[in-house]
PDB file of N, CA and C in Angstrom:
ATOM      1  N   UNK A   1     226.433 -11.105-207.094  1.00  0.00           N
ATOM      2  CA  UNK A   1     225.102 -10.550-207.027  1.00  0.00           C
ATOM      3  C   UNK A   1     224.048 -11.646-206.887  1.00  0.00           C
ATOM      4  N   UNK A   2     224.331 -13.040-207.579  1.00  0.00           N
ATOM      5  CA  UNK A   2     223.507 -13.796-207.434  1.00  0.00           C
ATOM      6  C   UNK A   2     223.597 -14.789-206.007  1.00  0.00           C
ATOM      7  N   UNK A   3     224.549 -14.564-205.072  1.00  0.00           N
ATOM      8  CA  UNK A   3     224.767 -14.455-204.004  1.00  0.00           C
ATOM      9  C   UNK A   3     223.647 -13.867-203.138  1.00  0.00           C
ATOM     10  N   UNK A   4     223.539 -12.691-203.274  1.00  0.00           N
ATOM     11  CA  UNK A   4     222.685 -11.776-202.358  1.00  0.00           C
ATOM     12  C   UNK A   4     221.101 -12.470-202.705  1.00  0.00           C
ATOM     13  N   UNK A   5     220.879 -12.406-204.021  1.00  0.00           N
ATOM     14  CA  UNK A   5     219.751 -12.810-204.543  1.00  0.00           C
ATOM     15  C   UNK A   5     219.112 -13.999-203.384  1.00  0.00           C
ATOM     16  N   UNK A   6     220.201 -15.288-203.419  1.00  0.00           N
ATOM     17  CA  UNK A   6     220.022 -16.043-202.967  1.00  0.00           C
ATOM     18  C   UNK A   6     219.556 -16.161-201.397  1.00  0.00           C
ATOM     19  N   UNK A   7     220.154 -15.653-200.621  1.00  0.00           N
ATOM     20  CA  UNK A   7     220.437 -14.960-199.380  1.00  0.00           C
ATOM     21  C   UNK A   7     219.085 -14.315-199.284  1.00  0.00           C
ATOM     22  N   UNK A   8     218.872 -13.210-199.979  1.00  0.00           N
ATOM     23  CA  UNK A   8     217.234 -12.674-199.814  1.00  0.00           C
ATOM     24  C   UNK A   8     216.219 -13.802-199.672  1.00  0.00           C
ATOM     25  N   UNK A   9     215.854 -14.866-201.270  1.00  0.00           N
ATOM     26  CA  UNK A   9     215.053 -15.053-200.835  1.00  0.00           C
ATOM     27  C   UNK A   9     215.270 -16.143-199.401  1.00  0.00           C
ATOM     28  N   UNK A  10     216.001 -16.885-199.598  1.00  0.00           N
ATOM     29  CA  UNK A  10     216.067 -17.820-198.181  1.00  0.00           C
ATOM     30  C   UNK A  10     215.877 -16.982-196.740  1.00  0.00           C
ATOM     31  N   UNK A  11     215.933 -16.075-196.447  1.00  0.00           N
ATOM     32  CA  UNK A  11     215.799 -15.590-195.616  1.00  0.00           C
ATOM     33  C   UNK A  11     213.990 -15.085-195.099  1.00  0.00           C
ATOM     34  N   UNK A  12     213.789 -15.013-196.394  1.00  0.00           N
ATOM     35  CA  UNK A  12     212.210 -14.306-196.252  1.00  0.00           C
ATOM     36  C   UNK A  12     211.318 -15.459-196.139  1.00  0.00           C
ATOM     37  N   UNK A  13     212.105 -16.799-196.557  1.00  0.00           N
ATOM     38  CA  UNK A  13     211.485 -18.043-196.572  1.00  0.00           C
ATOM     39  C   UNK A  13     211.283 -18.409-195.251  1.00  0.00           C
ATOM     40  N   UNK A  14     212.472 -17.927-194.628  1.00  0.00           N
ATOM     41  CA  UNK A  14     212.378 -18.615-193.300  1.00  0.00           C
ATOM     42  C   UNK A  14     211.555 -17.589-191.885  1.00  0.00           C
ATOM     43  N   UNK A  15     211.197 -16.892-192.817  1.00  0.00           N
ATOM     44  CA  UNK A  15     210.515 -15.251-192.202  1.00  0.00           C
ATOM     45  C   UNK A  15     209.392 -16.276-192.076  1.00  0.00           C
ATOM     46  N   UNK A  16     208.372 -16.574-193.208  1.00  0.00           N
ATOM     47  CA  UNK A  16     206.983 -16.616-193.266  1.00  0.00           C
ATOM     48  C   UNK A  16     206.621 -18.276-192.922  1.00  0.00           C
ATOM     49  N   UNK A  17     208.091 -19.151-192.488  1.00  0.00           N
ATOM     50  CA  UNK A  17     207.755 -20.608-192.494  1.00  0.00           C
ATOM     51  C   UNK A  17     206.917 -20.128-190.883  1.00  0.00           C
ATOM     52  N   UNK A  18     207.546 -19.642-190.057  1.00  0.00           N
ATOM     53  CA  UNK A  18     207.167 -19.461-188.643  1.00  0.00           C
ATOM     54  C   UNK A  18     205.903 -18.726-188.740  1.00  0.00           C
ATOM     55  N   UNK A  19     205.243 -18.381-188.994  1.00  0.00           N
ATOM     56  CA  UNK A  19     203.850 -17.818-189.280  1.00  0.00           C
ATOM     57  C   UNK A  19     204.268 -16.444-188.467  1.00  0.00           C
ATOM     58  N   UNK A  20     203.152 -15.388-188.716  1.00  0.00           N
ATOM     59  CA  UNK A  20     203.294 -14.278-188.101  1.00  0.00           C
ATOM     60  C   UNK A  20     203.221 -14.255-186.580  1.00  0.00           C
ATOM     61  N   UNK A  21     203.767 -13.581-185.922  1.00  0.00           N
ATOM     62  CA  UNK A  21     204.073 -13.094-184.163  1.00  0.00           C
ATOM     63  C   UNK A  21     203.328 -11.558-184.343  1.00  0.00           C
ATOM     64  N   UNK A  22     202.627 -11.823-183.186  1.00  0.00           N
ATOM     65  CA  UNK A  22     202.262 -10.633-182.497  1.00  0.00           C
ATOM     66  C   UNK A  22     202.209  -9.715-181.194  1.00  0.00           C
ATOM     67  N   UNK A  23     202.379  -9.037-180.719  1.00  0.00           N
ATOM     68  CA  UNK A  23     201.831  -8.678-179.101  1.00  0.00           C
ATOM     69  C   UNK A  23     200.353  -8.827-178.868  1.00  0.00           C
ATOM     70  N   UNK A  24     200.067  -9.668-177.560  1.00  0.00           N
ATOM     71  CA  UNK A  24     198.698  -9.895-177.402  1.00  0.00           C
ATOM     72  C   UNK A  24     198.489  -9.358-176.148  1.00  0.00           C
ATOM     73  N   UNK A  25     197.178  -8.461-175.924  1.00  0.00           N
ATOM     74  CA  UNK A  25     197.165  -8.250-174.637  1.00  0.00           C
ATOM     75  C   UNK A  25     195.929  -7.506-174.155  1.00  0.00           C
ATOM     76  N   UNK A  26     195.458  -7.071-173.376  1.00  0.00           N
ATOM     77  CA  UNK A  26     194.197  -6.491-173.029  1.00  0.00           C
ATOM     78  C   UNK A  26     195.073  -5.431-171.540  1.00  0.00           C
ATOM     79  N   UNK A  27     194.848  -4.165-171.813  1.00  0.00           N
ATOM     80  CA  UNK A  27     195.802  -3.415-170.046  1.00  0.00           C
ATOM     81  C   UNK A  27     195.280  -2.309-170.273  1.00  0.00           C
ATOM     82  N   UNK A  28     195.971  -1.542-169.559  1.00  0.00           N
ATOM     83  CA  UNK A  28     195.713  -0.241-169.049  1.00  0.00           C
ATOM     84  C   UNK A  28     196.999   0.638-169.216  1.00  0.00           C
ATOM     85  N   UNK A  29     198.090  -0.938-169.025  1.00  0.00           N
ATOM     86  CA  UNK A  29     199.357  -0.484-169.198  1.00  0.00           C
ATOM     87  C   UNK A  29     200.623  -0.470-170.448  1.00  0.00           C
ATOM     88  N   UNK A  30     200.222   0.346-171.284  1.00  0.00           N
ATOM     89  CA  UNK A  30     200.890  -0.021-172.640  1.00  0.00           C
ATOM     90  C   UNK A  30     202.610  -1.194-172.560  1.00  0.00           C
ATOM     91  N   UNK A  31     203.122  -0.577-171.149  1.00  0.00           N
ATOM     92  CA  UNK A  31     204.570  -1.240-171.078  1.00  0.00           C
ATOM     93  C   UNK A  31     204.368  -2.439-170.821  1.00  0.00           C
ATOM     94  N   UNK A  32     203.507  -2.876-170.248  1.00  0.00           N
ATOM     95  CA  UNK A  32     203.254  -4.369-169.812  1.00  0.00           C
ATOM     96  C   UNK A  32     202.746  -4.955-171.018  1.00  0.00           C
ATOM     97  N   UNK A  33     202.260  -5.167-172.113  1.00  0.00           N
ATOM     98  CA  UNK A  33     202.298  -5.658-172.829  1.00  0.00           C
ATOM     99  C   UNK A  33     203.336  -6.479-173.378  1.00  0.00           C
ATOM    100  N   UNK A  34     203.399  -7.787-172.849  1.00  0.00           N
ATOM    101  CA  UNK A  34     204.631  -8.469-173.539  1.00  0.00           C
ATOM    102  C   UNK A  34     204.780  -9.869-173.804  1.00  0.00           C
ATOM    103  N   UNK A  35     203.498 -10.223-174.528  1.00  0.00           N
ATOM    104  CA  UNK A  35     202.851 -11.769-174.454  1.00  0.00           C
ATOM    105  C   UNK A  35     202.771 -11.606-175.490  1.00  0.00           C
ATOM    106  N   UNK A  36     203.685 -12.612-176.327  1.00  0.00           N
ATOM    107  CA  UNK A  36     203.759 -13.014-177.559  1.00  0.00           C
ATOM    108  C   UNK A  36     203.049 -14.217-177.865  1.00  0.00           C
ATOM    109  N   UNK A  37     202.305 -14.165-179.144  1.00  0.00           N
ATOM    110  CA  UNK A  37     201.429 -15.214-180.044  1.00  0.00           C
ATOM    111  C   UNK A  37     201.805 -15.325-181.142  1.00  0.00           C
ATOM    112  N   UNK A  38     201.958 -16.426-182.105  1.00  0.00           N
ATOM    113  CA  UNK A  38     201.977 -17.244-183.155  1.00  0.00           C
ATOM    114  C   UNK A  38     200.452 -16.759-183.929  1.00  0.00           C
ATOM    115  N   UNK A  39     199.876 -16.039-184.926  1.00  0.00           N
ATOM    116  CA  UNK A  39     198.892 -15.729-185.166  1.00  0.00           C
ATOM    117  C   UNK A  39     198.591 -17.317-186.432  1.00  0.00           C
ATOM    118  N   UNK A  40     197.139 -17.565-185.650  1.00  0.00           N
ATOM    119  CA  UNK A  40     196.627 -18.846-186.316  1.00  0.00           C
ATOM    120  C   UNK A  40     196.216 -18.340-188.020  1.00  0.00           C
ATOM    121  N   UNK A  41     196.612 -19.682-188.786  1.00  0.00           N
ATOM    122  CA  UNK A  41     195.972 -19.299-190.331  1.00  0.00           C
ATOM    123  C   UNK A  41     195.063 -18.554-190.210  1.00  0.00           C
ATOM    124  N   UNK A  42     195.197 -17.548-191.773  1.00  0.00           N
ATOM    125  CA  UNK A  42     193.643 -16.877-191.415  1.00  0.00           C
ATOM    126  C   UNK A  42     193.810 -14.877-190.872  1.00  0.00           C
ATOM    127  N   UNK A  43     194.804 -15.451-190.369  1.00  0.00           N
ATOM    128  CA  UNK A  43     195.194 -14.051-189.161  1.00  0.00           C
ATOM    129  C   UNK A  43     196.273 -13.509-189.770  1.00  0.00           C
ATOM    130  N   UNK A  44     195.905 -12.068-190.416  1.00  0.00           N
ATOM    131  CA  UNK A  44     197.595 -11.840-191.632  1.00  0.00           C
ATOM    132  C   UNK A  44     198.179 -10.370-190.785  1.00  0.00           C
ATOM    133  N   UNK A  45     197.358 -10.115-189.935  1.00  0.00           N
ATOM    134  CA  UNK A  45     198.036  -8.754-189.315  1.00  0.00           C
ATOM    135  C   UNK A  45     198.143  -8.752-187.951  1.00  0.00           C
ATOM    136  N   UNK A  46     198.735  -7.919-187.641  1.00  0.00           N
ATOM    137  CA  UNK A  46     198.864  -7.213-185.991  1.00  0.00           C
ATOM    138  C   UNK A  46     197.872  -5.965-185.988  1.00  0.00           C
ATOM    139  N   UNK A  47     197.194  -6.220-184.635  1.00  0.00           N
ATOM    140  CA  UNK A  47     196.188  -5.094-184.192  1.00  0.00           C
ATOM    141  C   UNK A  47     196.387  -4.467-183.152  1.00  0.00           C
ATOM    142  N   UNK A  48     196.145  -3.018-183.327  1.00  0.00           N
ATOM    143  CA  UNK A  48     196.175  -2.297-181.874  1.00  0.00           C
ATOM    144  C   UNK A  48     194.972  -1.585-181.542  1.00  0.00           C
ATOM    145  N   UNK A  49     194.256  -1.350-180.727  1.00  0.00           N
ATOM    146  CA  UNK A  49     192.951  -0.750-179.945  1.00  0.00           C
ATOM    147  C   UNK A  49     193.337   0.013-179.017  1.00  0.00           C
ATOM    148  N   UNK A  50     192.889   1.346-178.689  1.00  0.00           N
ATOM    149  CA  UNK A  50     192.741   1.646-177.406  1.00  0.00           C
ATOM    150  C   UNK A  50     191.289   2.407-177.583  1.00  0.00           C
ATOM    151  N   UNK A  51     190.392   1.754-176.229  1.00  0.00           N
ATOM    152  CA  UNK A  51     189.063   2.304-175.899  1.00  0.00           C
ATOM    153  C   UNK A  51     188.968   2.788-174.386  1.00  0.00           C
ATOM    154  N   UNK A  52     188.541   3.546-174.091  1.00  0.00           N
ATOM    155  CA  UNK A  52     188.293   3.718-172.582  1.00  0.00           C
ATOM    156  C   UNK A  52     189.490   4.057-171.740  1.00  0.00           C
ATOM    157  N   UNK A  53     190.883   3.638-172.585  1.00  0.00           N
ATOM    158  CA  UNK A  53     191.450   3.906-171.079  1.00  0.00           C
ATOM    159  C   UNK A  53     192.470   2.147-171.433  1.00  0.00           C
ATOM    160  N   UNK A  54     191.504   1.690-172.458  1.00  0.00           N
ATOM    161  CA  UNK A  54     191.831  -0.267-171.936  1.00  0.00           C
ATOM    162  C   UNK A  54     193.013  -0.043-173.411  1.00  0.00           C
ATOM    163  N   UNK A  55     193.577  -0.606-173.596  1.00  0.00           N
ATOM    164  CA  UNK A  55     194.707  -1.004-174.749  1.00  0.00           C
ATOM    165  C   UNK A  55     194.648  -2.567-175.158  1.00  0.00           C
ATOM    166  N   UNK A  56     194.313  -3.079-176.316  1.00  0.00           N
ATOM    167  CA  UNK A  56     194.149  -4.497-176.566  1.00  0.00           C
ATOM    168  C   UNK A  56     194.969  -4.798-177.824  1.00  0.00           C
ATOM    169  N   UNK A  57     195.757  -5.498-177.952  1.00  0.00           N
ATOM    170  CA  UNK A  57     196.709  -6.006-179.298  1.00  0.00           C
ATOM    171  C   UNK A  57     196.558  -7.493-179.325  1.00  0.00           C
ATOM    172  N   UNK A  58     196.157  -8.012-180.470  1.00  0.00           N
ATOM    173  CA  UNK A  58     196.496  -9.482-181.276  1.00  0.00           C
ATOM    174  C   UNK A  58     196.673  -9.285-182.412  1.00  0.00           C
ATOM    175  N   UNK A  59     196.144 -10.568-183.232  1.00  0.00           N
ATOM    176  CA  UNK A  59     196.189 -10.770-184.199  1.00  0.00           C
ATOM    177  C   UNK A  59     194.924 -10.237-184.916  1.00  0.00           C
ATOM    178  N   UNK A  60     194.773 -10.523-186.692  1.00  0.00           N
ATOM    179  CA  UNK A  60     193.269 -10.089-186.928  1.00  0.00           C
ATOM    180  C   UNK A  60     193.689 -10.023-188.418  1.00  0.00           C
ATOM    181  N   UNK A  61     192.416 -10.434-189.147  1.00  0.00           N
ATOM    182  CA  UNK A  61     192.351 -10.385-190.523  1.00  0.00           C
ATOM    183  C   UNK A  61     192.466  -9.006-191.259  1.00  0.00           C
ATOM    184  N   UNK A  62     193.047  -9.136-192.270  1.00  0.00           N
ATOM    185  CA  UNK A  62     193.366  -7.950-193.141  1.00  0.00           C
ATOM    186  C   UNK A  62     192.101  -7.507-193.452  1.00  0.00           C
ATOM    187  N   UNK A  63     190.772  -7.916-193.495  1.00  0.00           N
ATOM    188  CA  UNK A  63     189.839  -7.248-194.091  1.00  0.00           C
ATOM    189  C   UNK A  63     189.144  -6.894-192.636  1.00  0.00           C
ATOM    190  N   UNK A  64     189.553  -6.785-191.611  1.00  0.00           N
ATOM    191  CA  UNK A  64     188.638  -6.026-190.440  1.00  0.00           C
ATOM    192  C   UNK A  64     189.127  -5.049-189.986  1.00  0.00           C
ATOM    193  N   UNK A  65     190.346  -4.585-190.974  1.00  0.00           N
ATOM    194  CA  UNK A  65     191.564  -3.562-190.501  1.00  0.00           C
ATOM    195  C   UNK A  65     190.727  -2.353-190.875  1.00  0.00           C
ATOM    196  N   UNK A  66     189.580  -1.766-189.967  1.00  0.00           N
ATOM    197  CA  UNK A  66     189.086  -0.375-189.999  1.00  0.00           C
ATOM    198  C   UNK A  66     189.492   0.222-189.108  1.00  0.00           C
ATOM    199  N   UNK A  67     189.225   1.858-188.976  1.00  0.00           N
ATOM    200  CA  UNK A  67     188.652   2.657-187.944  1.00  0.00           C
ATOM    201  C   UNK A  67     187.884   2.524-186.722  1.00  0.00           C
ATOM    202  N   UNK A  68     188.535   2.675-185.754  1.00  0.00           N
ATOM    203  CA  UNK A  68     189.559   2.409-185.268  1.00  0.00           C
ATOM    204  C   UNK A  68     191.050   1.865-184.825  1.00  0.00           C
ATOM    205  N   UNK A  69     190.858   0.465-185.506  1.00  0.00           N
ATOM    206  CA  UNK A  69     191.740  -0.069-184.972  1.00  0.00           C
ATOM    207  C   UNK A  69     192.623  -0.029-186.220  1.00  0.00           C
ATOM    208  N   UNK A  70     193.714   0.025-185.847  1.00  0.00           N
ATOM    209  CA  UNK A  70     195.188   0.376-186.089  1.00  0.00           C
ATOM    210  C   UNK A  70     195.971  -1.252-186.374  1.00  0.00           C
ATOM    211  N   UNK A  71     196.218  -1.358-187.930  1.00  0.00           N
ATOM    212  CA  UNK A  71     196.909  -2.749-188.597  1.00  0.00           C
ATOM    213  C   UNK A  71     198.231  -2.373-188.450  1.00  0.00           C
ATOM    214  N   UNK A  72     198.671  -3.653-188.700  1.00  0.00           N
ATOM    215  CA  UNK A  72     200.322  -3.541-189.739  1.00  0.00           C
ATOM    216  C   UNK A  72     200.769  -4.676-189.941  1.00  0.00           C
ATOM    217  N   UNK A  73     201.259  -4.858-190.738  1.00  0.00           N
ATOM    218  CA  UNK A  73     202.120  -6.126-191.381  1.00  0.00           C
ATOM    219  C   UNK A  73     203.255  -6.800-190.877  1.00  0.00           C
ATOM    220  N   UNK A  74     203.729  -7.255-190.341  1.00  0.00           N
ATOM    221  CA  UNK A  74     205.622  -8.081-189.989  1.00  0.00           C
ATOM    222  C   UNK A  74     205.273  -8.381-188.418  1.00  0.00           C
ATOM    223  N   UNK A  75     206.299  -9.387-188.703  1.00  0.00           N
ATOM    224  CA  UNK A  75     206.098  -9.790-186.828  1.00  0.00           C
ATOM    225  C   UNK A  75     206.433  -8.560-185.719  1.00  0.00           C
ATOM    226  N   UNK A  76     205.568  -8.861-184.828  1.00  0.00           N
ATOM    227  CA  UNK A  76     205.679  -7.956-183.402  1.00  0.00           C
ATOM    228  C   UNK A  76     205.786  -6.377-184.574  1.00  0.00           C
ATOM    229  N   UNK A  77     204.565  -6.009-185.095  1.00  0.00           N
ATOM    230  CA  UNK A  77     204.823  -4.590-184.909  1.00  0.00           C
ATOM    231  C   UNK A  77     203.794  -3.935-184.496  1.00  0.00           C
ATOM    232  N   UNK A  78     203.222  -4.663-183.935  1.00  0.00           N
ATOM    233  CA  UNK A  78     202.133  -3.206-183.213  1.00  0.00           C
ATOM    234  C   UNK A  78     202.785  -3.122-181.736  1.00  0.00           C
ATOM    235  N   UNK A  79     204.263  -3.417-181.560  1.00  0.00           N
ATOM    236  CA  UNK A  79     204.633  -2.849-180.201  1.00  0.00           C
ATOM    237  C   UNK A  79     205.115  -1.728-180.284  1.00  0.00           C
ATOM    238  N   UNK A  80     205.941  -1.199-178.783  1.00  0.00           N
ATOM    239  CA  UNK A  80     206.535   0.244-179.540  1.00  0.00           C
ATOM    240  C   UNK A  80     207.499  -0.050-179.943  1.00  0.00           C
ATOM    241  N   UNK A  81     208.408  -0.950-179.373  1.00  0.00           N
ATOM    242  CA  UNK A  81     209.684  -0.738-180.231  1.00  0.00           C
ATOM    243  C   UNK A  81     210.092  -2.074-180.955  1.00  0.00           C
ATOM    244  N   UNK A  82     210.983  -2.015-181.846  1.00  0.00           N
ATOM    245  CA  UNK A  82     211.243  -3.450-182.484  1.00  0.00           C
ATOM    246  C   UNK A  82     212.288  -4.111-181.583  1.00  0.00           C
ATOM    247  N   UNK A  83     212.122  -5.679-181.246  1.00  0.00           N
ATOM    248  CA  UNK A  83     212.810  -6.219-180.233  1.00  0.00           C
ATOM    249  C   UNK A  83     213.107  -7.385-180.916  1.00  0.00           C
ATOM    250  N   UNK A  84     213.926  -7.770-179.930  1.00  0.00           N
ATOM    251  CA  UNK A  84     213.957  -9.856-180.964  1.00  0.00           C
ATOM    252  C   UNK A  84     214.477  -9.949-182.476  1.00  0.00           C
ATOM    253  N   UNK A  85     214.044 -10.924-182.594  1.00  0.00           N
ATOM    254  CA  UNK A  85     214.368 -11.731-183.748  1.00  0.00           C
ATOM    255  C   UNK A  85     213.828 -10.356-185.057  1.00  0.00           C
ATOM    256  N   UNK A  86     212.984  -9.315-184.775  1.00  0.00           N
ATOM    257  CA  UNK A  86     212.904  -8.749-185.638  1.00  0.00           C
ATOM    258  C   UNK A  86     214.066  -7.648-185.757  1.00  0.00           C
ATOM    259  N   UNK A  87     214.253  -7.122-184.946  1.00  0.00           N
ATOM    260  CA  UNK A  87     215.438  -6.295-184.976  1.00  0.00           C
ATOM    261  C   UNK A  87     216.993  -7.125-185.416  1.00  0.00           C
ATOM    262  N   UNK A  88     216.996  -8.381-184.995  1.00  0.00           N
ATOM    263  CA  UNK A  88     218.277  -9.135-185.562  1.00  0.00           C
ATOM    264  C   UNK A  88     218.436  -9.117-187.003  1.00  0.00           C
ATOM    265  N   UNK A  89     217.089  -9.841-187.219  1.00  0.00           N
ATOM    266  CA  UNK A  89     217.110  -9.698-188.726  1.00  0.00           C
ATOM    267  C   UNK A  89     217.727  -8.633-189.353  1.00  0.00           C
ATOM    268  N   UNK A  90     217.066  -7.510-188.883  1.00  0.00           N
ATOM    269  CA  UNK A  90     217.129  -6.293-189.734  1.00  0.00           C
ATOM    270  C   UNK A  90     218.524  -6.048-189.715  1.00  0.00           C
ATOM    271  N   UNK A  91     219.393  -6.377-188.614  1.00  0.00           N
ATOM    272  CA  UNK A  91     221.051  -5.642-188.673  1.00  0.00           C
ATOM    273  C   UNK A  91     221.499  -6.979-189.496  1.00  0.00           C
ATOM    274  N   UNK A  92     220.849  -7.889-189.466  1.00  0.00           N
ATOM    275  CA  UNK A  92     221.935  -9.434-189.890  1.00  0.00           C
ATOM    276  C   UNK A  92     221.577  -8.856-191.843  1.00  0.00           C
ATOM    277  N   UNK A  93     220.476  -8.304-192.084  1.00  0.00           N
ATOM    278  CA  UNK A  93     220.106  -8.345-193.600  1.00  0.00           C
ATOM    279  C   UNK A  93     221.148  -6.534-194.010  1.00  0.00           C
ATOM    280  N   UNK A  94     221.209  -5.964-192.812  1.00  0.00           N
ATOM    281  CA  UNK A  94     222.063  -4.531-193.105  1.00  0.00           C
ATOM    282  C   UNK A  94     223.454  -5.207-193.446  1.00  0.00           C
ATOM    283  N   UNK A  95     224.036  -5.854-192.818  1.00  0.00           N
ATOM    284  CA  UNK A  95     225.417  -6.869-192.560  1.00  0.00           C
ATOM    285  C   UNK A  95     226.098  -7.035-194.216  1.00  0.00           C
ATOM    286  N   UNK A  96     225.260  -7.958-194.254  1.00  0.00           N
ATOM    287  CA  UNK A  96     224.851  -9.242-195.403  1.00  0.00           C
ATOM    288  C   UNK A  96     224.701  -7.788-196.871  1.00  0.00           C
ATOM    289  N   UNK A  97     224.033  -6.789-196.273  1.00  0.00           N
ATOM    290  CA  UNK A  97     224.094  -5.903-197.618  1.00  0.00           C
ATOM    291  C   UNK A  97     225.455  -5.354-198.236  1.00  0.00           C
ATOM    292  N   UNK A  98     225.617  -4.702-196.776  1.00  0.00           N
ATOM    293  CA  UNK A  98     227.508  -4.015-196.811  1.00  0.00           C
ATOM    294  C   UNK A  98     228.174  -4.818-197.381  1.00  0.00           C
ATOM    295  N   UNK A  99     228.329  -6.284-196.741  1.00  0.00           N
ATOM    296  CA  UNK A  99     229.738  -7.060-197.359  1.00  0.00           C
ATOM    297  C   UNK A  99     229.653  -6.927-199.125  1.00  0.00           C
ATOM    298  N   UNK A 100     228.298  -7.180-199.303  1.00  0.00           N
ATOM    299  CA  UNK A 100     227.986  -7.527-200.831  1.00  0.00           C
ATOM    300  C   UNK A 100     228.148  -6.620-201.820  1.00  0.00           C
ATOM    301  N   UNK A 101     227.684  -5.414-201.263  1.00  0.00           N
ATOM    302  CA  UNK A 101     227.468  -4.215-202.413  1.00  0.00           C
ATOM    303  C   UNK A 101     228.454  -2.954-202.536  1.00  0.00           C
TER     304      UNK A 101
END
C-alpha cells in the first residue's frame, strides 16, 4: 500500500513540474483548434469563449473565471476530447491501480 502511496505522489509531482498545457486558439472552427501552450506563472486555468460565431481558448487566471467564459483545471481540458499525455496518464494511473488493489 505504501507502494501505491508512493507512485501517487511522484506522479502528480511530475504532473505540475511541467506547468499547465492548454489549447490556444482564436476560429470559427472548433476542430481546428490544436495549438498547444505551456501556460506562463500566474495562469492556473484553461479558458473557453465563444462570441459571435469566433471560439477563443488559452490560458487565464482563476480569479477572471466569470460568465461567460468557461474554466477548468488539468492540462488540455478545455478541448473536446482528452488526447496525449493526458489520457496516458489516466490508463497508466488505472494500470498501476489494478495491479495494486
Amino acid at each position: 500500500m505504501q507502494l501505491c502511496g508512493v507512485l501517487t505522489v511522484l506522479v502528480m509531482s511530475l504532473c505540475t513540474a511541467h506547468g499547465l498545457r492548454c489549447y490556444s486558439c482564436v476560429t470559427t472552427d472548433p476542430k481546428s483548434c490544436t495549438n498547444i501552450i505551456t501556460c506562463p506563472a500566474g495562469l492556473d486555468r484553461c479558458s473557453s469563449v465563444s462570441a459571435l460565431g469566433v471560439l477563443t481558448k488559452t490560458c487565464i487566471s482563476s480569479n477572471l473565471c466569470v460568465s461567460p467564459i468557461s474554466c477548468c483545471q488539468g492540462d488540455l481540458c478545455n478541448g473536446a476530447i482528452p488526447t496525449g499525455p493526458s489520457a496516458v496518464l489516466l490508463l497508466v494511473s488505472s494500470a498501476i491501480i489494478t495491479l495494486f488493489i
